[in-house]
Protein backbone atom coordinates (compact mmCIF):
# COMPACT_ATOMS: atom_id res chain seq x y z
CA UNK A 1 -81.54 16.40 -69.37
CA UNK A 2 -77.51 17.49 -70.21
CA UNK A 3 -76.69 20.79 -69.35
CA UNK A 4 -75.68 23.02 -72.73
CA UNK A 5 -73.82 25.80 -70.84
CA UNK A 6 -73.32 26.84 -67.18
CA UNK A 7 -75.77 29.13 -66.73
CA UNK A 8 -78.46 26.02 -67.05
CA UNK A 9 -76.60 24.02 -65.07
CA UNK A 10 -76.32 26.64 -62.31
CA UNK A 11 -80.07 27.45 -62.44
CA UNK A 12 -80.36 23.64 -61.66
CA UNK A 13 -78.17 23.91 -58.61
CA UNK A 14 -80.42 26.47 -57.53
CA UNK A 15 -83.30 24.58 -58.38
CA UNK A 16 -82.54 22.45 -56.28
CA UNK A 17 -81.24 23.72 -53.09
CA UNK A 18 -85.06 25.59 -53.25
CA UNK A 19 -86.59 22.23 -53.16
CA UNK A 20 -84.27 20.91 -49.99
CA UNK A 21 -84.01 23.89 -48.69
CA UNK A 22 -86.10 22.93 -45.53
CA UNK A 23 -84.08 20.11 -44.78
CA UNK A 24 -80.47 21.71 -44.85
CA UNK A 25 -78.74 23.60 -42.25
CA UNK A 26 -79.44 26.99 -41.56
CA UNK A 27 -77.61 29.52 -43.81
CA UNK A 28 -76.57 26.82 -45.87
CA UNK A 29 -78.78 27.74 -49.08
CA UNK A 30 -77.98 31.36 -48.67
CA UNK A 31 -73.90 30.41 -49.04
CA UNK A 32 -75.30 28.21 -51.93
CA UNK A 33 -76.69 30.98 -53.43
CA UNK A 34 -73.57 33.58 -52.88
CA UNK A 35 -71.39 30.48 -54.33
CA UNK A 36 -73.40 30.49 -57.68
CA UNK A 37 -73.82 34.32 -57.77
CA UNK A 38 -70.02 34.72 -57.90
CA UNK A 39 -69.77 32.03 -60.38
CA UNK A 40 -68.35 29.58 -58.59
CA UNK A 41 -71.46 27.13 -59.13
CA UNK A 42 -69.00 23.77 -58.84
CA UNK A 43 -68.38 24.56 -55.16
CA UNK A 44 -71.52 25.41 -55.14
CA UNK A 45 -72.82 21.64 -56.03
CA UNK A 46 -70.08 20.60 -53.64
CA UNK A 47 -71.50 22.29 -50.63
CA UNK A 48 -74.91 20.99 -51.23
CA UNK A 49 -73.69 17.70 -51.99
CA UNK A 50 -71.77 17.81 -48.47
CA UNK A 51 -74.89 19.35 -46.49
CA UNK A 52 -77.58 16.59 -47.90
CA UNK A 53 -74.73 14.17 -46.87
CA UNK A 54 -74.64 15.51 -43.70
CA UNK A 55 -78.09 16.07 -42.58
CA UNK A 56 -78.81 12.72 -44.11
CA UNK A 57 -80.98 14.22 -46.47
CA UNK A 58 -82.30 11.41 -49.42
CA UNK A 59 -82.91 13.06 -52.75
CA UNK A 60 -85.80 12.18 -54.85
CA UNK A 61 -85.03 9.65 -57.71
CA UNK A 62 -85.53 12.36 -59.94
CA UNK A 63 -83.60 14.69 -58.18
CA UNK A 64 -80.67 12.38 -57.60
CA UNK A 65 -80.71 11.98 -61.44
CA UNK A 66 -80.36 15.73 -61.87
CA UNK A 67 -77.49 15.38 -59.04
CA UNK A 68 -75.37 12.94 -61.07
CA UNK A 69 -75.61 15.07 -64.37
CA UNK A 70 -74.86 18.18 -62.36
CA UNK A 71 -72.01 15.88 -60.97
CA UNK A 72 -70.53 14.68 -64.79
CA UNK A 73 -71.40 18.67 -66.37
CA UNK A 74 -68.95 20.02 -63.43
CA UNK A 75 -66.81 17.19 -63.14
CA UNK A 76 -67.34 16.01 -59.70
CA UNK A 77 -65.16 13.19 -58.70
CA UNK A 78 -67.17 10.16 -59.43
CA UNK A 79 -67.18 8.74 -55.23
CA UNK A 80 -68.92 11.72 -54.50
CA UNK A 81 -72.11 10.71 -55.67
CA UNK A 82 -71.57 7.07 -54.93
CA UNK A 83 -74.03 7.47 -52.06
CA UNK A 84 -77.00 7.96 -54.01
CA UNK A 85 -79.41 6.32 -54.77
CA UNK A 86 -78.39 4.25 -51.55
CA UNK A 87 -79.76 5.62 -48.40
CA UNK A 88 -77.25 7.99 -46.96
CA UNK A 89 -75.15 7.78 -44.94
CA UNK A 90 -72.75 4.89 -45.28
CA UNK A 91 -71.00 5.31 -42.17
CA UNK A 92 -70.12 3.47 -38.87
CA UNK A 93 -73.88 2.63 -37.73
CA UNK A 94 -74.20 -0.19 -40.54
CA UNK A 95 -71.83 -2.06 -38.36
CA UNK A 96 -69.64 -2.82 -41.54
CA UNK A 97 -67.16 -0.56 -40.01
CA UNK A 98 -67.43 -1.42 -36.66
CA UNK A 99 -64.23 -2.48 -34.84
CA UNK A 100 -61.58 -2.80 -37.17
CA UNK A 101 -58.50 -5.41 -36.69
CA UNK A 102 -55.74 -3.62 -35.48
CA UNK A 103 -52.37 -5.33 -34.63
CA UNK A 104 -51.05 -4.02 -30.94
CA UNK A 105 -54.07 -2.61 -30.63
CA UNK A 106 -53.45 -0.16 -33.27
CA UNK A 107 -50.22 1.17 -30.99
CA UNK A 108 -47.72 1.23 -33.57
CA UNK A 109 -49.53 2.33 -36.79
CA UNK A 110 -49.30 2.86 -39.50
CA UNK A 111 -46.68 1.03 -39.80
CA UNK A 112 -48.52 -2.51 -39.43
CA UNK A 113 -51.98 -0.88 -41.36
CA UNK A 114 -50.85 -3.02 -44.10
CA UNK A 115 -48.96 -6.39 -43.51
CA UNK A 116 -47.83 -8.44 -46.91
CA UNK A 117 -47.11 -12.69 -46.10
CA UNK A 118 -45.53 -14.91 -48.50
CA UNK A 119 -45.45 -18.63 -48.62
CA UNK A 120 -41.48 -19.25 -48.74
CA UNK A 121 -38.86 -19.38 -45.80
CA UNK A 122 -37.75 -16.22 -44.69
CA UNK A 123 -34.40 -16.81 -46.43
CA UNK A 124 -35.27 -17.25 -49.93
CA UNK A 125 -37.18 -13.44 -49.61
CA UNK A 126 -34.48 -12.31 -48.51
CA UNK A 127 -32.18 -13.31 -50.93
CA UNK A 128 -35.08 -12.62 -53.54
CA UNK A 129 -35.11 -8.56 -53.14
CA UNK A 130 -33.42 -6.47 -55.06
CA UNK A 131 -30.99 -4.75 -52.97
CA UNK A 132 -29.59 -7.93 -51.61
CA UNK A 133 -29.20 -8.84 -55.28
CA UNK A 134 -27.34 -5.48 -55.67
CA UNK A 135 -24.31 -6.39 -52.90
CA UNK A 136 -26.08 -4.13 -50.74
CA UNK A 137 -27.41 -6.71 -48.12
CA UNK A 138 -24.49 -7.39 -46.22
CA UNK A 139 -23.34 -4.18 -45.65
CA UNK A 140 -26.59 -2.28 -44.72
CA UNK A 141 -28.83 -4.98 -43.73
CA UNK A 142 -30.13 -4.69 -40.04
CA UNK A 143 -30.80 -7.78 -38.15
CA UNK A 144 -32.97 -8.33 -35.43
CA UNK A 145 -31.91 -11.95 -33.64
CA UNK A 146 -34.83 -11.12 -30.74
CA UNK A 147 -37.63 -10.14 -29.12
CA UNK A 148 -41.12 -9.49 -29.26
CA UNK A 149 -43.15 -7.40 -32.11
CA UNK A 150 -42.77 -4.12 -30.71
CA UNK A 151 -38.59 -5.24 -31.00
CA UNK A 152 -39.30 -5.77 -34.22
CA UNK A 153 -41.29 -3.35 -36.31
CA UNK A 154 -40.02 -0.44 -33.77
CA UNK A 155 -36.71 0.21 -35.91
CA UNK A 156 -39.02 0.88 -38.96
CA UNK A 157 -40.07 4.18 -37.46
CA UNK A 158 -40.55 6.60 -38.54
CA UNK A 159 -43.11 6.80 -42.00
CA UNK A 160 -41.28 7.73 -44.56
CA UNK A 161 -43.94 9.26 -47.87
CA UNK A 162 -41.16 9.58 -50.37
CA UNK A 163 -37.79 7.68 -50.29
CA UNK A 164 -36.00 6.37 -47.71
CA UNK A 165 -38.22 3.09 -48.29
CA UNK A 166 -36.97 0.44 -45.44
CA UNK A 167 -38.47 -3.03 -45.78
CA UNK A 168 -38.90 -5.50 -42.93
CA UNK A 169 -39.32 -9.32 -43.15
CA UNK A 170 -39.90 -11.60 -40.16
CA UNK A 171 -40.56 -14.97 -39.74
CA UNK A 172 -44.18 -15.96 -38.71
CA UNK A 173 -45.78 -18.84 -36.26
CA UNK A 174 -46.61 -20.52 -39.35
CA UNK A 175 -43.27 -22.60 -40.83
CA UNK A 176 -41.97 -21.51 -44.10
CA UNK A 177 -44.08 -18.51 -44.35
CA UNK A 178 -42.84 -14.87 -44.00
CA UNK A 179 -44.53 -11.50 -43.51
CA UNK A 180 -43.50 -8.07 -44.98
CA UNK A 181 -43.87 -4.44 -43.61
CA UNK A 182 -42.74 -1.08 -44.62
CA UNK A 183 -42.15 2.22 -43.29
CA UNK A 184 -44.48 4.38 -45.84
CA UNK A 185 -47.50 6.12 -43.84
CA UNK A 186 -49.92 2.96 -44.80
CA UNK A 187 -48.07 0.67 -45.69
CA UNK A 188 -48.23 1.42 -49.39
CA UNK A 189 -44.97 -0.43 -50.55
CA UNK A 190 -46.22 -3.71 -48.76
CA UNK A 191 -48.60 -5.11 -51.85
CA UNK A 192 -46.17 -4.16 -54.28
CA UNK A 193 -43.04 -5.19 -53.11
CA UNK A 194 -44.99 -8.48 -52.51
CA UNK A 195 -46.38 -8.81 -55.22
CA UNK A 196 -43.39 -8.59 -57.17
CA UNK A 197 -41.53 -11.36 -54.75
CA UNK A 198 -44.60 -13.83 -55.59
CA UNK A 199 -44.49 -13.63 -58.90
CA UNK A 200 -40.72 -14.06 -59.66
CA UNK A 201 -40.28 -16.42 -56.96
CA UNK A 202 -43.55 -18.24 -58.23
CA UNK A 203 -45.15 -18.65 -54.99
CA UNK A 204 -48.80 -17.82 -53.15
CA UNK A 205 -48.98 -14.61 -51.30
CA UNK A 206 -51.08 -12.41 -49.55
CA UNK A 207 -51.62 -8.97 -48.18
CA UNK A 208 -54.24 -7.34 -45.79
CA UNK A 209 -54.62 -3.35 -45.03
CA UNK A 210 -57.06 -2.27 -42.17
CA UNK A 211 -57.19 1.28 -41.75
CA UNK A 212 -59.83 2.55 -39.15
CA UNK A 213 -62.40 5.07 -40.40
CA UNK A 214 -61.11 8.67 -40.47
CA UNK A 215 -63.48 9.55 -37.41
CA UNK A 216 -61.64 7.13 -35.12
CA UNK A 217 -57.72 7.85 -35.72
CA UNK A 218 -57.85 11.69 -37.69
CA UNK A 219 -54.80 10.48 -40.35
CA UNK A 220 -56.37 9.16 -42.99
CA UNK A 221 -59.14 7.65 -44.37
CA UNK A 222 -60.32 4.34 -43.72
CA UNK A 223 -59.87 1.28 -45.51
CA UNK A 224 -60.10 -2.37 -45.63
CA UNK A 225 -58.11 -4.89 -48.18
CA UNK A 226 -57.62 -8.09 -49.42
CA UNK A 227 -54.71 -9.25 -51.78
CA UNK A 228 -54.09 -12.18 -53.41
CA UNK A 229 -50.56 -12.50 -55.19
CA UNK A 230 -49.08 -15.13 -57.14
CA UNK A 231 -47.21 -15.64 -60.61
CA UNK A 232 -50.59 -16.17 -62.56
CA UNK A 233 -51.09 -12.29 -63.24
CA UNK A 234 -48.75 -9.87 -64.95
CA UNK A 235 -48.68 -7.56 -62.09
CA UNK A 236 -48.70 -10.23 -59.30
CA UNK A 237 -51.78 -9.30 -57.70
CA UNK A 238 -54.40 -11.72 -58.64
CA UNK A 239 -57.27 -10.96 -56.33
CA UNK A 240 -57.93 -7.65 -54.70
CA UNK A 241 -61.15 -6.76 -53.25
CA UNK A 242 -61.50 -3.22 -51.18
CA UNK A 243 -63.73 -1.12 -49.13
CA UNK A 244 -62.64 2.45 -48.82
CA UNK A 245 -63.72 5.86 -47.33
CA UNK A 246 -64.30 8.24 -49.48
CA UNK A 247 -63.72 12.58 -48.52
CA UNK A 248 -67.43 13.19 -48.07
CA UNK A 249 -67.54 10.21 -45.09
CA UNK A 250 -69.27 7.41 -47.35
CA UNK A 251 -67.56 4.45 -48.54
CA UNK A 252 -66.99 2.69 -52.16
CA UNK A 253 -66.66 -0.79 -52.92
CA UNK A 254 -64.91 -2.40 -56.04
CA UNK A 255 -62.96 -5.69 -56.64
CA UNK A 256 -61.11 -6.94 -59.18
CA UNK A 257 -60.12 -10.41 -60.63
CA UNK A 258 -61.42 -14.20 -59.99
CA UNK A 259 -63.08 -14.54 -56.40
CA UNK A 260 -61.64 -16.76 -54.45
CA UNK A 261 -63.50 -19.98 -53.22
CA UNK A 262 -63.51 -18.75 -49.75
CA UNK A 263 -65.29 -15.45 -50.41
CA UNK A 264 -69.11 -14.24 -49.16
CA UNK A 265 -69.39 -13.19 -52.74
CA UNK A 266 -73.23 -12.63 -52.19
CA UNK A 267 -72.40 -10.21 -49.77
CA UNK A 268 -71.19 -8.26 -52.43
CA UNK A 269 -74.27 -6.63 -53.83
CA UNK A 270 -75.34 -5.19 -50.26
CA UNK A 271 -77.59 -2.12 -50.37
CA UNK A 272 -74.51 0.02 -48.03
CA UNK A 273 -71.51 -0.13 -49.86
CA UNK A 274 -70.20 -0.41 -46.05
CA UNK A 275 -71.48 -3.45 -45.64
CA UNK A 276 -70.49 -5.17 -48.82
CA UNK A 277 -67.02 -6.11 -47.46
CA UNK A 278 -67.36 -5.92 -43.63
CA UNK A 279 -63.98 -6.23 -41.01
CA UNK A 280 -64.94 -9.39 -39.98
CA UNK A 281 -65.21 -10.63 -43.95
CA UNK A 282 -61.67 -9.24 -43.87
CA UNK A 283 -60.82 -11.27 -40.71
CA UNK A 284 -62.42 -14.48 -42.26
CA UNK A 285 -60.88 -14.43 -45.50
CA UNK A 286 -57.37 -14.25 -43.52
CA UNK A 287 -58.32 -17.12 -41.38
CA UNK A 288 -59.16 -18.86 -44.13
CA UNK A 289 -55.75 -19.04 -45.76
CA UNK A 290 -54.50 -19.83 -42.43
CA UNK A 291 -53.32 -16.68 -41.62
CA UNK A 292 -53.96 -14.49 -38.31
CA UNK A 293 -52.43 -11.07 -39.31
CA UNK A 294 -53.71 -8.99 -36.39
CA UNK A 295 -52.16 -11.74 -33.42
CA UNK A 296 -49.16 -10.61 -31.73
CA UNK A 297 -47.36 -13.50 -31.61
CA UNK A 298 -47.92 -14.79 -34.59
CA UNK A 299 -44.78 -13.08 -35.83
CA UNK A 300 -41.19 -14.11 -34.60
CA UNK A 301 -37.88 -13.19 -34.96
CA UNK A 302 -35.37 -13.11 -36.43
CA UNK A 303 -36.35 -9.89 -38.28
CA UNK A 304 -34.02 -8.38 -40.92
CA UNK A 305 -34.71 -4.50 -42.13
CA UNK A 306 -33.34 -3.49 -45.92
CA UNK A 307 -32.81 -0.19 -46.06
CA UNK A 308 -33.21 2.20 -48.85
């Protein structure tokens, strides 16, 4: 059934925090109840949809169906009812999460949560991006002749969220290919930036972004990618397929344009969302472009850092 005013739809709430009321946390129904009662029967829904979530509580298919229409009469952001009608919860224990790649062990993120690589010699990106094209490279650029990783991506610190955008390109253990990082907290100016460079310079490209789950770093939530780039699409970003953690601890998976030949596209229609595009899919898929995004020394100087 739709909901024709709020009163209904509140009734349902209560409705059905009666029926579960068993299986949630003590007190929980009673704050349920106070929620509605004071006419705030959105937060209401919330809180129940957080507690079932929590206690691993599995509505009934009918009940689930009253849980989405609850969900579209108060607006509910869609990826909180993404769990159902999959067994909650999607979390760690599916093993879909389970040890996420993590360059330097993870020591230096986020900086290297998202890591961009483009098939062209280090000097034709450079020489590709903007500022350079501005007269701005020789003055500000920063060069980095030597040393290890750590030498490297160091100088990027720290995160910036808005402005102040620094850009570092190194040279990698593969020959004429070269890798891109930023300085924004994950690494959100990587696929861009990249994208942009593959399709003007008409080249292949690629970018991975491994965030562990919220539960193992407390920063933000977790995340796994996939880019392909390349002057085929508009936007440069022919390929993208994603897992990603949702606020209420389960995760949501989507993808977007041709698959690839190299993808476990059956994989895709999992039961656990979590599973559908698992860390080690993301390590394969790297490996099989020939990259290795999470080894050390598979980046070498000399580095070269455009500032803002």
């Amino acid at each position: 059934m739709e909901f024709k005013n709020y009163t209904e739809a509140a009734e349902a709430i209560l409705e059905l925090t009666r029926r579960a009321e068993t299986a949630l946390p003590p007190g929980a129904a009673s704050e349920i109840q106070d929620l509605v009662q004071h006419g705030e029967a959105g937060l209401a829904l919330e809180f129940l949809l957080d507690a079932l979530y929590d206690h691993e509580v599995t509505p009934s298919p009918e009940d689930t169906l009253r849980i989405i229409q609850l969900g579209h009469f108060f607006e509910i952001p869609k990826h909180r009812l993404l769990f159902w009608p999959d067994p909650p919860p999607n979390r760690d224990d599916h093993g879909g999460n389970a040890d996420p790649p993590r360059l330097l062990g993870g020591e230096l993120e986020p900086l290297t949560h998202t890591i961009g690589f483009l098939r062209t010699p280090l000097e034709q990106v450079l020489h590709a991006l903007p500022r350079h094209q501005r007269g701005w490279f020789n003055r500000r650029t920063r060069t980095i002749p030597t040393g290890d990783l750590r030498d490297l991506i160091l100088p990027l610190e720290p995160p910036h969220a808005l402005g102040a955008t620094h850009v570092l390109v190194t040279a990698t253990a593969i020959p004429g290919w070269t890798a891109l990082f930023d300085n924004t907290p994950a690494g959100e100016g990587v696929v861009p930036i990249a994208a942009d460079l593959a399709r003007r310079l008409q080249i292949r490209g690629y970018a991975v972004r491994s965030i562990p789950p919220w539960a193992q770093q407390h920063e933000t939530r977790g995340s796994r990618h996939f880019f392909v780039l390349g002057p085929e699409a508009p936007t440069g970003i022919l390929r993208r397929v994603a897992t990603v953690e949702c606020p209420a601890g389960s995760w949501t998976f989507d993808h977007h344009g041709e698959p690839q030949p190299f993808e476990d596209i059956a994989r895709y229609d999992h039961p656990h969302q979590d599973e559908r595009f698992t860390n080690d899919m993301l390590r394969a898929y790297a490996e099989a472009v020939g990259l290795d995004p999470w080894r050390e020394d598979f980046y070498q100087p000399p580095a070269h850092i455009i500032p803002a």
